[in-house]
Each structure stands twice: as structure tokens, then as C-alpha cells.
PDB file of N, CA and C in Angstrom:
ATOM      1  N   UNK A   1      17.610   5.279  10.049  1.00  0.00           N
ATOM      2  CA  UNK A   1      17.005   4.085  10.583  1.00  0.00           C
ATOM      3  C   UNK A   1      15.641   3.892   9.946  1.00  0.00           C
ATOM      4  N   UNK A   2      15.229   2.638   9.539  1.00  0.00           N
ATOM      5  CA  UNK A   2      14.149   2.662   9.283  1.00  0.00           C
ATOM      6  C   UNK A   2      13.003   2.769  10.201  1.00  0.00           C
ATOM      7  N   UNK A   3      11.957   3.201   9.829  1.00  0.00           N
ATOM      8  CA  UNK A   3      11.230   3.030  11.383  1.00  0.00           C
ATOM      9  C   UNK A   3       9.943   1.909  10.477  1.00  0.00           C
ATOM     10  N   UNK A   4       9.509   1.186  11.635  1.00  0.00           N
ATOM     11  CA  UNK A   4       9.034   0.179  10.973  1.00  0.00           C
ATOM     12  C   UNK A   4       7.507   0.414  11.911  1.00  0.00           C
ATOM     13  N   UNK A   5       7.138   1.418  12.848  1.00  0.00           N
ATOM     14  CA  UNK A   5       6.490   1.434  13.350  1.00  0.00           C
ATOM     15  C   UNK A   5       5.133   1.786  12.519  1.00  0.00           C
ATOM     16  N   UNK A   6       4.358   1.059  12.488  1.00  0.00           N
ATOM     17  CA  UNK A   6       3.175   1.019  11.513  1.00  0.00           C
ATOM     18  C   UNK A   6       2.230   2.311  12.408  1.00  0.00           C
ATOM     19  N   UNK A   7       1.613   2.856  11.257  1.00  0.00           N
ATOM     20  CA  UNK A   7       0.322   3.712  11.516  1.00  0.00           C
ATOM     21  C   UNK A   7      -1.161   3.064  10.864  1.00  0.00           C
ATOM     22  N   UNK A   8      -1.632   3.094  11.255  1.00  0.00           N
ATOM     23  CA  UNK A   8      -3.084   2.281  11.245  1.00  0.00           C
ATOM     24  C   UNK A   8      -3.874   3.302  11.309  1.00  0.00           C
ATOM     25  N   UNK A   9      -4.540   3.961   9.703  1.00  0.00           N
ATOM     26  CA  UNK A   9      -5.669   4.221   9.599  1.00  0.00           C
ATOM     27  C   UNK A   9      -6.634   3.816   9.326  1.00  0.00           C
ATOM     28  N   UNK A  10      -7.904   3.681   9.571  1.00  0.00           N
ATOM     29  CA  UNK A  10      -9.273   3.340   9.078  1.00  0.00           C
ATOM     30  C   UNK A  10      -9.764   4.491   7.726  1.00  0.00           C
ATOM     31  N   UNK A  11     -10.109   3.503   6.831  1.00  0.00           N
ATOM     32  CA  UNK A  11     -10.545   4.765   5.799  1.00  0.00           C
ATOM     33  C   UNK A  11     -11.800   3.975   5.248  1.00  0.00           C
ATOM     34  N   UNK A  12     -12.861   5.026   4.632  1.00  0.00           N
ATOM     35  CA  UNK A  12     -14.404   4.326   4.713  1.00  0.00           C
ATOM     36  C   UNK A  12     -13.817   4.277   3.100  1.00  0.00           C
ATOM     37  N   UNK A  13     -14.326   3.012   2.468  1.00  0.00           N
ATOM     38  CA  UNK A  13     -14.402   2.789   1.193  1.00  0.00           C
ATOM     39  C   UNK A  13     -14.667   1.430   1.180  1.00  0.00           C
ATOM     40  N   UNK A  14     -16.003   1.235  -0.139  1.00  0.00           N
ATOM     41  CA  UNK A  14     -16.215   0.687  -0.625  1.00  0.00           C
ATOM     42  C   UNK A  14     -17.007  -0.454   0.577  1.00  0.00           C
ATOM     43  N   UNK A  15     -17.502   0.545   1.324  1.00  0.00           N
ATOM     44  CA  UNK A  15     -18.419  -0.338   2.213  1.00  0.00           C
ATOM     45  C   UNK A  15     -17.448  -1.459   3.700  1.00  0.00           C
ATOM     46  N   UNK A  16     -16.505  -1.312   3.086  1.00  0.00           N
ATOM     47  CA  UNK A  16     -15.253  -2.088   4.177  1.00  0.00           C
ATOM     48  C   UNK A  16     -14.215  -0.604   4.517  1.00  0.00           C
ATOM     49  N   UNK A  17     -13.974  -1.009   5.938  1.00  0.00           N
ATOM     50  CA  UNK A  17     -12.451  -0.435   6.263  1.00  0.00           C
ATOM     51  C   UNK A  17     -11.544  -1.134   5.407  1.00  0.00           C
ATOM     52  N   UNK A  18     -10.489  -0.137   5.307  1.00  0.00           N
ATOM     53  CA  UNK A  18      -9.509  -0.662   4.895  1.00  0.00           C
ATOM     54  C   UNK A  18      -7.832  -0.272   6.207  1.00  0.00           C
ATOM     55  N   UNK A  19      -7.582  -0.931   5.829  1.00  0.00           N
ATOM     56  CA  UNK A  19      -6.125  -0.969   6.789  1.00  0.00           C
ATOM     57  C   UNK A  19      -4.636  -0.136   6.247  1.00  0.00           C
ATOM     58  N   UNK A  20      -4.611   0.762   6.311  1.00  0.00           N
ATOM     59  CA  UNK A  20      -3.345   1.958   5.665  1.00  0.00           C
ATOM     60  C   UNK A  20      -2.023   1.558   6.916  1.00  0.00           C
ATOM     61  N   UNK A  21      -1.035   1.007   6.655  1.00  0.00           N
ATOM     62  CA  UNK A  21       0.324   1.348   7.306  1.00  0.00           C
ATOM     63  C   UNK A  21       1.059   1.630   6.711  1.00  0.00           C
ATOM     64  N   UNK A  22       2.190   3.024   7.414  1.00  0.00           N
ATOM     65  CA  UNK A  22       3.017   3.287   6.883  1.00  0.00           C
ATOM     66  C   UNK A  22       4.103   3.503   7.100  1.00  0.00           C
ATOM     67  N   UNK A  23       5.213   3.672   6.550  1.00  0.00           N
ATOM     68  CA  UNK A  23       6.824   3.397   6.887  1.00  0.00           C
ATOM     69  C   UNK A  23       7.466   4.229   6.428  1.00  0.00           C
ATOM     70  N   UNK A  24       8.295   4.229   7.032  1.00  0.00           N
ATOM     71  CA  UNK A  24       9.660   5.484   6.576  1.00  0.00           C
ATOM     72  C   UNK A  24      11.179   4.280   6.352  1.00  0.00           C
ATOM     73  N   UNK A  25      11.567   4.602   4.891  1.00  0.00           N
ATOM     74  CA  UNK A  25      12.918   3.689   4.357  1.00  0.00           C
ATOM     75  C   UNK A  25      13.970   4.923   4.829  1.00  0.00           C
ATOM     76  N   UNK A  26      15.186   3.983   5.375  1.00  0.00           N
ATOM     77  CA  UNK A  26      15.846   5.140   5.170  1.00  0.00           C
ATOM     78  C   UNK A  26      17.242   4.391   4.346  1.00  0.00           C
ATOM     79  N   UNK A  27      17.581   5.236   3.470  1.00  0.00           N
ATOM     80  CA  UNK A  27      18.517   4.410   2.353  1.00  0.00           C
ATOM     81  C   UNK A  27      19.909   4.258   2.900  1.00  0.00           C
ATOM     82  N   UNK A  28      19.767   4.812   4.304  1.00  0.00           N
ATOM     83  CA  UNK A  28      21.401   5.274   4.822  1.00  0.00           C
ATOM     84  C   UNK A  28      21.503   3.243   5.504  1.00  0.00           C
ATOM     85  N   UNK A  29      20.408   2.539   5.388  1.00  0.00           N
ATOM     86  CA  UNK A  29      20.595   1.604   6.632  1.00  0.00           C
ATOM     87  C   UNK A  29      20.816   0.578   6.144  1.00  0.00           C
ATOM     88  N   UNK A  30      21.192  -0.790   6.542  1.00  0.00           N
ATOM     89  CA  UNK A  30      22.017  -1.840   6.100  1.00  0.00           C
ATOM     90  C   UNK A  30      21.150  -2.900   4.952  1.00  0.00           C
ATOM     91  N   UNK A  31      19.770  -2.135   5.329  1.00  0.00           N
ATOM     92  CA  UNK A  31      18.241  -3.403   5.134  1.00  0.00           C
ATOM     93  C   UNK A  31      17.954  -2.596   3.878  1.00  0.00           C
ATOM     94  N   UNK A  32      17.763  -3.947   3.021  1.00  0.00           N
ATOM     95  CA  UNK A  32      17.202  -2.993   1.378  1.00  0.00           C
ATOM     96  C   UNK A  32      16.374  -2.382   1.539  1.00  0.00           C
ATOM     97  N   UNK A  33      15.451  -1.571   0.516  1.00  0.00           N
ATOM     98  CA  UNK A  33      14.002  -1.089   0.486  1.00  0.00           C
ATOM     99  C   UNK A  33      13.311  -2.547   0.507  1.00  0.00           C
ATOM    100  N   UNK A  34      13.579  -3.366  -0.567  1.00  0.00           N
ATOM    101  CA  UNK A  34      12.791  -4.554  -0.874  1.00  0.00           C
ATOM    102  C   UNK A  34      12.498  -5.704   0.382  1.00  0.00           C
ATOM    103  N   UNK A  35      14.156  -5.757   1.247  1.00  0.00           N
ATOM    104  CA  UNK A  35      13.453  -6.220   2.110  1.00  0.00           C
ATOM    105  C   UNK A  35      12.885  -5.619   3.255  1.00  0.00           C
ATOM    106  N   UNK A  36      12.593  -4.620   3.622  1.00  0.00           N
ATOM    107  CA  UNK A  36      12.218  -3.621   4.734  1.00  0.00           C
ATOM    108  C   UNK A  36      10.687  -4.314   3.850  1.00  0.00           C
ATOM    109  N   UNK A  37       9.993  -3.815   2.781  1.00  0.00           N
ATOM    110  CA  UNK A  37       8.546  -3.906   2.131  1.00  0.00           C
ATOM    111  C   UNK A  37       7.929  -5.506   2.426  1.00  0.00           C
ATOM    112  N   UNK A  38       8.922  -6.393   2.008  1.00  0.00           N
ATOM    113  CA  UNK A  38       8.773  -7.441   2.588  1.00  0.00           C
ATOM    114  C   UNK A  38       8.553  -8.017   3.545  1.00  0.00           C
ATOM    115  N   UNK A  39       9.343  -7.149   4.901  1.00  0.00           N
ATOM    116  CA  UNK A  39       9.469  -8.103   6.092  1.00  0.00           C
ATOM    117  C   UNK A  39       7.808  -6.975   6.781  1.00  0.00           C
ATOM    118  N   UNK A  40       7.741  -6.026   6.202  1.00  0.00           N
ATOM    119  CA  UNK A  40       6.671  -5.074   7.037  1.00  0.00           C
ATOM    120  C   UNK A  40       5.210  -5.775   6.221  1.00  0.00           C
ATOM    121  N   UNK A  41       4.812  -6.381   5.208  1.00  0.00           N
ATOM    122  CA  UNK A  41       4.013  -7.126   4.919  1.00  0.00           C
ATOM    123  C   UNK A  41       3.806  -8.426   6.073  1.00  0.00           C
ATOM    124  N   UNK A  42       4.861  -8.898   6.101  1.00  0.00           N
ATOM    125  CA  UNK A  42       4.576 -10.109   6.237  1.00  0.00           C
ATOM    126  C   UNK A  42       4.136 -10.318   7.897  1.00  0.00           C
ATOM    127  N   UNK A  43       5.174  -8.782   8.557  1.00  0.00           N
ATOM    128  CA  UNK A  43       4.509  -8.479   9.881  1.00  0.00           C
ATOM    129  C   UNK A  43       2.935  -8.116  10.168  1.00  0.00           C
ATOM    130  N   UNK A  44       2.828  -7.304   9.481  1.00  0.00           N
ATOM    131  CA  UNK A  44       1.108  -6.759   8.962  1.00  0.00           C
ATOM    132  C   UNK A  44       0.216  -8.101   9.131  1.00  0.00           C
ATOM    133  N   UNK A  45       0.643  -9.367   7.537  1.00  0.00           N
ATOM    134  CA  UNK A  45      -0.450 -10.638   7.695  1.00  0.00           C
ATOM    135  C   UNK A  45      -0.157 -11.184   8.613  1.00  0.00           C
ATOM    136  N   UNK A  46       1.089 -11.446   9.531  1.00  0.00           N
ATOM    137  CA  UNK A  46       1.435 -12.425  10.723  1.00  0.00           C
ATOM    138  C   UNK A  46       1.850 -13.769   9.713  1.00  0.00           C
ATOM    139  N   UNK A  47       2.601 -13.210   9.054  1.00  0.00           N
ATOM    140  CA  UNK A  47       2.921 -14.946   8.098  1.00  0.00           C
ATOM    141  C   UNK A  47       4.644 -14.724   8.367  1.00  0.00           C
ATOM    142  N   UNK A  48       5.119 -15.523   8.121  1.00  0.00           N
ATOM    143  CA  UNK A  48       6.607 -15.685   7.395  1.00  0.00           C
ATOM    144  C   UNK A  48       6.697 -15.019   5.839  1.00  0.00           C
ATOM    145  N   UNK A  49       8.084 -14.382   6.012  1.00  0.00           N
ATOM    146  CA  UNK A  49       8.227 -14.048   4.577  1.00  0.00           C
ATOM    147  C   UNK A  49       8.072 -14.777   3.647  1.00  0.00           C
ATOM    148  N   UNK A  50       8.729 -16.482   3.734  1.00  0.00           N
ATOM    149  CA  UNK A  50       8.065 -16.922   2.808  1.00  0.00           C
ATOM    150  C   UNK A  50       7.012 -17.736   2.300  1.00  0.00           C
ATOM    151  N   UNK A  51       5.953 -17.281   3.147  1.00  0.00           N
ATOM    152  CA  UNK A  51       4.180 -17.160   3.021  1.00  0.00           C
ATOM    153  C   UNK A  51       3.759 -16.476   1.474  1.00  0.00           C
ATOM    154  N   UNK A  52       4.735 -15.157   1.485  1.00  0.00           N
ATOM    155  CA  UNK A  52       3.910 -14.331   0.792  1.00  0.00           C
ATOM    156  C   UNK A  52       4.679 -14.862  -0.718  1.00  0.00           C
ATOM    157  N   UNK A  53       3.994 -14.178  -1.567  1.00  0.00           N
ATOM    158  CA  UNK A  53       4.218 -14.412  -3.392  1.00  0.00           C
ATOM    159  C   UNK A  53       5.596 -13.541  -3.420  1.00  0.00           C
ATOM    160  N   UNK A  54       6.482 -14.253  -4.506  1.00  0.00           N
ATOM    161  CA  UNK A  54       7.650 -14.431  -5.044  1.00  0.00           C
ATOM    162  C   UNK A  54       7.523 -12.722  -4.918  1.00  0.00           C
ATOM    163  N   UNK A  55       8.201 -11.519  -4.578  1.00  0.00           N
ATOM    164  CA  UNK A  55       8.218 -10.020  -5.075  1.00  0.00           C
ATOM    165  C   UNK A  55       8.523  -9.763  -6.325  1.00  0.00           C
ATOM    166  N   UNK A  56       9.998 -10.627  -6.729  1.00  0.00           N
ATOM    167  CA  UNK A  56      10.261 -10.603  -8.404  1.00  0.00           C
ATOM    168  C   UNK A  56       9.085 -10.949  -9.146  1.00  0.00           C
ATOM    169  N   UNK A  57       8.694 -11.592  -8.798  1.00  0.00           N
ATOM    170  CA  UNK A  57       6.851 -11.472  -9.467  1.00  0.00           C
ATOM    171  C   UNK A  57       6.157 -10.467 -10.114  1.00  0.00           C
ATOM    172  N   UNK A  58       6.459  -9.174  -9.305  1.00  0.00           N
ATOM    173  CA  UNK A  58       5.550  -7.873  -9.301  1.00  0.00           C
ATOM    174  C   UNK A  58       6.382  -7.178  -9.818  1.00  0.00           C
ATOM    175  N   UNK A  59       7.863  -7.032  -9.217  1.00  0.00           N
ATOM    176  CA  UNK A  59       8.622  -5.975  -9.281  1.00  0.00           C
ATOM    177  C   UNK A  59       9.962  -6.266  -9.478  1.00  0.00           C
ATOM    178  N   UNK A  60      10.994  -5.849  -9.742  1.00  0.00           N
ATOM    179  CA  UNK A  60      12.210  -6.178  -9.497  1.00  0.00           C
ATOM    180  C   UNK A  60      13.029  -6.183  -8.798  1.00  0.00           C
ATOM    181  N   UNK A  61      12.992  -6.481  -7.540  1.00  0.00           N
ATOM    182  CA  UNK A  61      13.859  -5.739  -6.343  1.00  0.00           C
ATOM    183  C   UNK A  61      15.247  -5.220  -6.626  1.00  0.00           C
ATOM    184  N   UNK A  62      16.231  -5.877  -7.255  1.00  0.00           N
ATOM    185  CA  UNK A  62      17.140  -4.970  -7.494  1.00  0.00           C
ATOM    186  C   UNK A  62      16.931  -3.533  -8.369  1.00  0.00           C
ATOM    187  N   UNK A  63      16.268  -3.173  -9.040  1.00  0.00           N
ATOM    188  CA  UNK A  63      15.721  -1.998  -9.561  1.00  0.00           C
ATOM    189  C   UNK A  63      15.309  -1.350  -8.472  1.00  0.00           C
ATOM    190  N   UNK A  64      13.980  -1.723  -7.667  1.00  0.00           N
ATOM    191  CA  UNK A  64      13.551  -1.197  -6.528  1.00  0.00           C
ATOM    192  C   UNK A  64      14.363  -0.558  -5.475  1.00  0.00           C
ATOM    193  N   UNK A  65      15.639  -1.574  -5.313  1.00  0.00           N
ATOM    194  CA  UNK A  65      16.113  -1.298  -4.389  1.00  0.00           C
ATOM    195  C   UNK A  65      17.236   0.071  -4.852  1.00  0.00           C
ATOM    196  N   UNK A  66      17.585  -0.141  -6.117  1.00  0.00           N
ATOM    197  CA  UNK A  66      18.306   0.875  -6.294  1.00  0.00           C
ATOM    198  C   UNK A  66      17.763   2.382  -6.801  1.00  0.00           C
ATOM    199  N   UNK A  67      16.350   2.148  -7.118  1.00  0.00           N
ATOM    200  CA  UNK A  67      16.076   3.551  -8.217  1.00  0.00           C
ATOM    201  C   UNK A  67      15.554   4.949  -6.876  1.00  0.00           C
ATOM    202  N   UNK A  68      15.506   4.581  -5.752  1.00  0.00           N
ATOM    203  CA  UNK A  68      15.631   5.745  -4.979  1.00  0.00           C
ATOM    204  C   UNK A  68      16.853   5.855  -4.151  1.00  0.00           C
ATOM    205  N   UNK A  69      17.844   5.005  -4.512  1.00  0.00           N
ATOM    206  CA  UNK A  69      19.288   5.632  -3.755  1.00  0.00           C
ATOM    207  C   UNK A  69      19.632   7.018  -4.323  1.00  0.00           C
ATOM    208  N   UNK A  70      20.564   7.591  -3.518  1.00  0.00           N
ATOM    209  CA  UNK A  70      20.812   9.034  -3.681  1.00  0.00           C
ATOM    210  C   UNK A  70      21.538   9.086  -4.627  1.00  0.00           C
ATOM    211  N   UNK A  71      21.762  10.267  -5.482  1.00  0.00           N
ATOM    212  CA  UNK A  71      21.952  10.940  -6.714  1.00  0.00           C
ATOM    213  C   UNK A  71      23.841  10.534  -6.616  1.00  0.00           C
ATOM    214  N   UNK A  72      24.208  10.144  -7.928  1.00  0.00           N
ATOM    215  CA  UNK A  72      25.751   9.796  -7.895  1.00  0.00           C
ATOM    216  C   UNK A  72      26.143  11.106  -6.882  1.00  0.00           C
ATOM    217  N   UNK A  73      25.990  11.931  -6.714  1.00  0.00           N
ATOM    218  CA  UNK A  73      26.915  13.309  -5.708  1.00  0.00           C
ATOM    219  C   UNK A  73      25.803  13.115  -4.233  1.00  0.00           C
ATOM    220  N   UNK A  74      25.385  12.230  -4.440  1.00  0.00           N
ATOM    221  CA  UNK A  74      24.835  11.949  -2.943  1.00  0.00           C
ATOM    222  C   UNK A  74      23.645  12.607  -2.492  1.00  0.00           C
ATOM    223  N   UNK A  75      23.497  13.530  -3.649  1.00  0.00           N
ATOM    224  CA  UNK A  75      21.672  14.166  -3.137  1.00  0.00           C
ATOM    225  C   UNK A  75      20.445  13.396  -2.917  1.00  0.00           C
ATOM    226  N   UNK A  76      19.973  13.521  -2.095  1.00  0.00           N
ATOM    227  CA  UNK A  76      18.424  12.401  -1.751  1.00  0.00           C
ATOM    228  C   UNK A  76      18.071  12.539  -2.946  1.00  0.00           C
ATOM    229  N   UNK A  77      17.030  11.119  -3.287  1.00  0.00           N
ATOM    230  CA  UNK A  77      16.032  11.346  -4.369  1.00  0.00           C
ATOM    231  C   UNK A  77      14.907  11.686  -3.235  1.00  0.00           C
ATOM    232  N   UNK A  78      13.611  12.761  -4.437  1.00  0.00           N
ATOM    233  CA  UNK A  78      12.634  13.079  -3.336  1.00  0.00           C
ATOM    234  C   UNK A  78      11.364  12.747  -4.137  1.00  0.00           C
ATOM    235  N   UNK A  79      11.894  13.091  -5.528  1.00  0.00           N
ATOM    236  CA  UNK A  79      10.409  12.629  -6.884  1.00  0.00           C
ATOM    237  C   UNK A  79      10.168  11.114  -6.913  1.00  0.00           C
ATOM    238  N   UNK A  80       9.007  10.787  -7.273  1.00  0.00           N
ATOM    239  CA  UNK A  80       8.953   9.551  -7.778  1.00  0.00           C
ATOM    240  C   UNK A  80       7.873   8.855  -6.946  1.00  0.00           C
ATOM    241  N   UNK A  81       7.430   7.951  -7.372  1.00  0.00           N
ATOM    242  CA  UNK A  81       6.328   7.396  -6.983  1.00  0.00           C
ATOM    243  C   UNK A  81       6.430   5.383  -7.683  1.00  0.00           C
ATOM    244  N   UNK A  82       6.655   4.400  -6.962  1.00  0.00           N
ATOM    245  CA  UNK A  82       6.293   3.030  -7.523  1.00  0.00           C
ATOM    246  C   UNK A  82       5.019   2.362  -6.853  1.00  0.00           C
ATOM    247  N   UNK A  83       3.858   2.107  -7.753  1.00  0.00           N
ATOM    248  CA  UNK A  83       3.264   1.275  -7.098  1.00  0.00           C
ATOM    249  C   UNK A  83       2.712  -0.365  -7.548  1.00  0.00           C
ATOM    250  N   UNK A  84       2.646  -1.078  -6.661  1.00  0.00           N
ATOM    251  CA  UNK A  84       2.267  -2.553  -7.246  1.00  0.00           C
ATOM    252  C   UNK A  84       1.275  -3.527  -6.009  1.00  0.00           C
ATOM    253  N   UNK A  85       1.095  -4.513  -5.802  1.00  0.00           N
ATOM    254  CA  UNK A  85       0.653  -5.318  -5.453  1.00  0.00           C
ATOM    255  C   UNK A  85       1.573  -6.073  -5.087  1.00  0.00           C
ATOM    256  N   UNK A  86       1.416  -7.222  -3.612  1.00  0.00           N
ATOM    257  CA  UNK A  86       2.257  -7.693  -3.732  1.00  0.00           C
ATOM    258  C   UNK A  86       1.419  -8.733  -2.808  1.00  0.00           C
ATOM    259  N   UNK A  87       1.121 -10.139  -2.684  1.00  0.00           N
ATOM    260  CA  UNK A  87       0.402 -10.939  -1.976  1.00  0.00           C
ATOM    261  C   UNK A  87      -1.168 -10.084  -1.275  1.00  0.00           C
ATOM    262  N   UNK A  88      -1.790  -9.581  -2.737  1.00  0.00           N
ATOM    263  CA  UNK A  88      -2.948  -8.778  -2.126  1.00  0.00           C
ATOM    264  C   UNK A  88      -2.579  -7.530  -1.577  1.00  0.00           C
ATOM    265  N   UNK A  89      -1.422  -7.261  -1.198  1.00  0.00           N
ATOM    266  CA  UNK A  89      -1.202  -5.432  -0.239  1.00  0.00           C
ATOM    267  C   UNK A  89      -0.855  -4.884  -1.315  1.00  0.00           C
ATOM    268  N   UNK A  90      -1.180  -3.627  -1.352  1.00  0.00           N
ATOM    269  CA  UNK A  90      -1.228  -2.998  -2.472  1.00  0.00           C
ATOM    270  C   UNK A  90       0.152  -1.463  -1.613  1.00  0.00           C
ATOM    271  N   UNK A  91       0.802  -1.564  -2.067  1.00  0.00           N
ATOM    272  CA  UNK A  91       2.581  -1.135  -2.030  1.00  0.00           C
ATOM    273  C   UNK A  91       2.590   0.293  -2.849  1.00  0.00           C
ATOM    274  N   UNK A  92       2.665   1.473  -2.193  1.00  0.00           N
ATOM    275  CA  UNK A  92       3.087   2.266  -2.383  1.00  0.00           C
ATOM    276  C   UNK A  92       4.379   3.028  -2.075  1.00  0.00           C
ATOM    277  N   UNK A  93       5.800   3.421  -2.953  1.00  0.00           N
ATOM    278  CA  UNK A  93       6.474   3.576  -2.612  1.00  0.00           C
ATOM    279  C   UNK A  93       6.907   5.361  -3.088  1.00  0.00           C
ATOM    280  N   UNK A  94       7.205   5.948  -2.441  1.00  0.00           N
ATOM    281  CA  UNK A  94       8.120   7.340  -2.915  1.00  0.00           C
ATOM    282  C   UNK A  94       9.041   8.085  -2.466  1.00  0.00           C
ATOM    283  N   UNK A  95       9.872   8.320  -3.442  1.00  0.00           N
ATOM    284  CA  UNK A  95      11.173   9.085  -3.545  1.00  0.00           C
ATOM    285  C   UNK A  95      11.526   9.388  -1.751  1.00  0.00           C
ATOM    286  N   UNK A  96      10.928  10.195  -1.003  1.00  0.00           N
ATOM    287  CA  UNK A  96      11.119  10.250  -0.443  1.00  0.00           C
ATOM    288  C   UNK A  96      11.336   9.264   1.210  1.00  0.00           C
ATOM    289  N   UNK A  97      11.486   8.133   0.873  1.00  0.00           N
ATOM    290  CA  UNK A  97      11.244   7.211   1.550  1.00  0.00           C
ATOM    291  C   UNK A  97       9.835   6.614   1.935  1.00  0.00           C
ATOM    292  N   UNK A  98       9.008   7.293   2.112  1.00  0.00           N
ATOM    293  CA  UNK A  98       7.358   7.097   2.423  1.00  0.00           C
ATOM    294  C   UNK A  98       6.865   5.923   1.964  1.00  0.00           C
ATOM    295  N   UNK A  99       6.986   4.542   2.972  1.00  0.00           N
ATOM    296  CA  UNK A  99       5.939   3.639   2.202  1.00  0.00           C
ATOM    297  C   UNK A  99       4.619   3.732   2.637  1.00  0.00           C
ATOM    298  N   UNK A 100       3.444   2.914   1.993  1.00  0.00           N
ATOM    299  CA  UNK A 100       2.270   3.050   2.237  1.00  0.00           C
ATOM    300  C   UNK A 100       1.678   1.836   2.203  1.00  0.00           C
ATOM    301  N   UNK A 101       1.205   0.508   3.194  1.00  0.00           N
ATOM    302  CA  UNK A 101       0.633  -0.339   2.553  1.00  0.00           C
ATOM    303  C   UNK A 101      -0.616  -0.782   2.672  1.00  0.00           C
ATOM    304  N   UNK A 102      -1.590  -1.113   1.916  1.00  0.00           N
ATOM    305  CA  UNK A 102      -3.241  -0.791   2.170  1.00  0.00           C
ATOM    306  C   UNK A 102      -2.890  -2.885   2.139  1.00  0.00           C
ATOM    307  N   UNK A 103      -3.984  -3.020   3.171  1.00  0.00           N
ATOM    308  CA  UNK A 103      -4.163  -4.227   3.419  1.00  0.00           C
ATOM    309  C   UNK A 103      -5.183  -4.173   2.606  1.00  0.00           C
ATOM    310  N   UNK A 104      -5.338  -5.733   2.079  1.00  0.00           N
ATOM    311  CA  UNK A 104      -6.810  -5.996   1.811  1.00  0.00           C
ATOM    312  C   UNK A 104      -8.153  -6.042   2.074  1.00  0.00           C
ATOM    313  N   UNK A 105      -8.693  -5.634   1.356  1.00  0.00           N
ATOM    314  CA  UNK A 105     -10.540  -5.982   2.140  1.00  0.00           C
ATOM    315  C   UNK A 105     -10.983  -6.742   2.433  1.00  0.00           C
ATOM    316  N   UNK A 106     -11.968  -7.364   3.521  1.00  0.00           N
ATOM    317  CA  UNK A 106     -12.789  -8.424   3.201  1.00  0.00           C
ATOM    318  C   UNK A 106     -13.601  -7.985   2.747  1.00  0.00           C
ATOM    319  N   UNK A 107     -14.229  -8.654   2.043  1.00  0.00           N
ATOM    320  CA  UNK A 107     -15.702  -8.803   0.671  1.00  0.00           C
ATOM    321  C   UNK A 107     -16.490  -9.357   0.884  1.00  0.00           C
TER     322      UNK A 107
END
């Protein structure tokens, strides 16, 4: 299941908090990676998904969605690391399901 339940850290940089939530994908569940990253952004700004910038923009979602499915014999992937931008949130993704998304600053 994915859990979509956000964690909210405060971290001191650059003179502003910044906003850290994070997520657990789980590849077993019906919802892509791409759109799980999507719909947890768009919960984060309080917009509609399609508020935010095109994702094929940044990234490829079908790539995305497939390059941490499990190994042709079904072994988890656990290596790996993608990161990008995506309407200002800056998207960390890895192998092990772990997303990470840093909201923007105000300036």
C-alpha cells in the first residue's frame, strides 16, 4: 500500500524553513509511482493535479514508473536514486520506494 501519509520536517537552511514530506511507493499497488508523486504534490500545494507543470516535462513517467519495478525474477529493486523538480518541489526518488519532497522556499 502506498502510504501517503506525509512527514513534515522543518530544516534550517538558507535563512527559510523548508518543508520535507515523505512517502513510501509500494510497487505491489494499482497507482503508478508517477502518479502517487503527482497526486502527493499537488496535495502538499492544495491545487489540482492539473495546476501543476506537464511531469513529462522533467521526467518521463513511463521510465519512472518502470525503472524501480522488481527484477524480471521478482527481486525488489533497492539501489538507485532519481532526482528532479517538478512545479518548484524538488522530487526525490529511491530504489527502495522512499520518496522525498522539499517544498519550496519563500524568498
Amino acid at each position: 500500500m502506498t502510504d501517503r501519509t506525509k512527514s513534515r520536517d522543518t530544516i534550517s537552511g538558507g535563512g527559510q524553513p523548508e518543508h520535507r514530506y515523505q512517502f513510501y511507493y509500494d510497487a505491489d499497488e494499482p497507482v503508478s509511482l508517477s502518479e502517487t508523486i503527482v497526486t502527493a504534490i499537488a496535495d502538499i500545494a492544495a491545487v489540482d493535479v492539473t495546476d501543476l507543470d506537464p511531469l513529462y516535462e522533467q521526467v518521463d513517467p513511463d521510465s519512472l514508473n518502470s525503472i524501480f519495478q522488481p527484477a524480471s525474477d521478482d527481486t525488489p529493486r533497492s539501489g538507485g536514486e532519481i532526482r528532479f523538480v517538478l512545479s518548484d518541489y524538488e522530487v526525490t526518488v529511491s530504489g527502495n520506494g522512499h520518496i522525498v519532497i522539499d517544498a519550496p522556499t519563500d524568498e
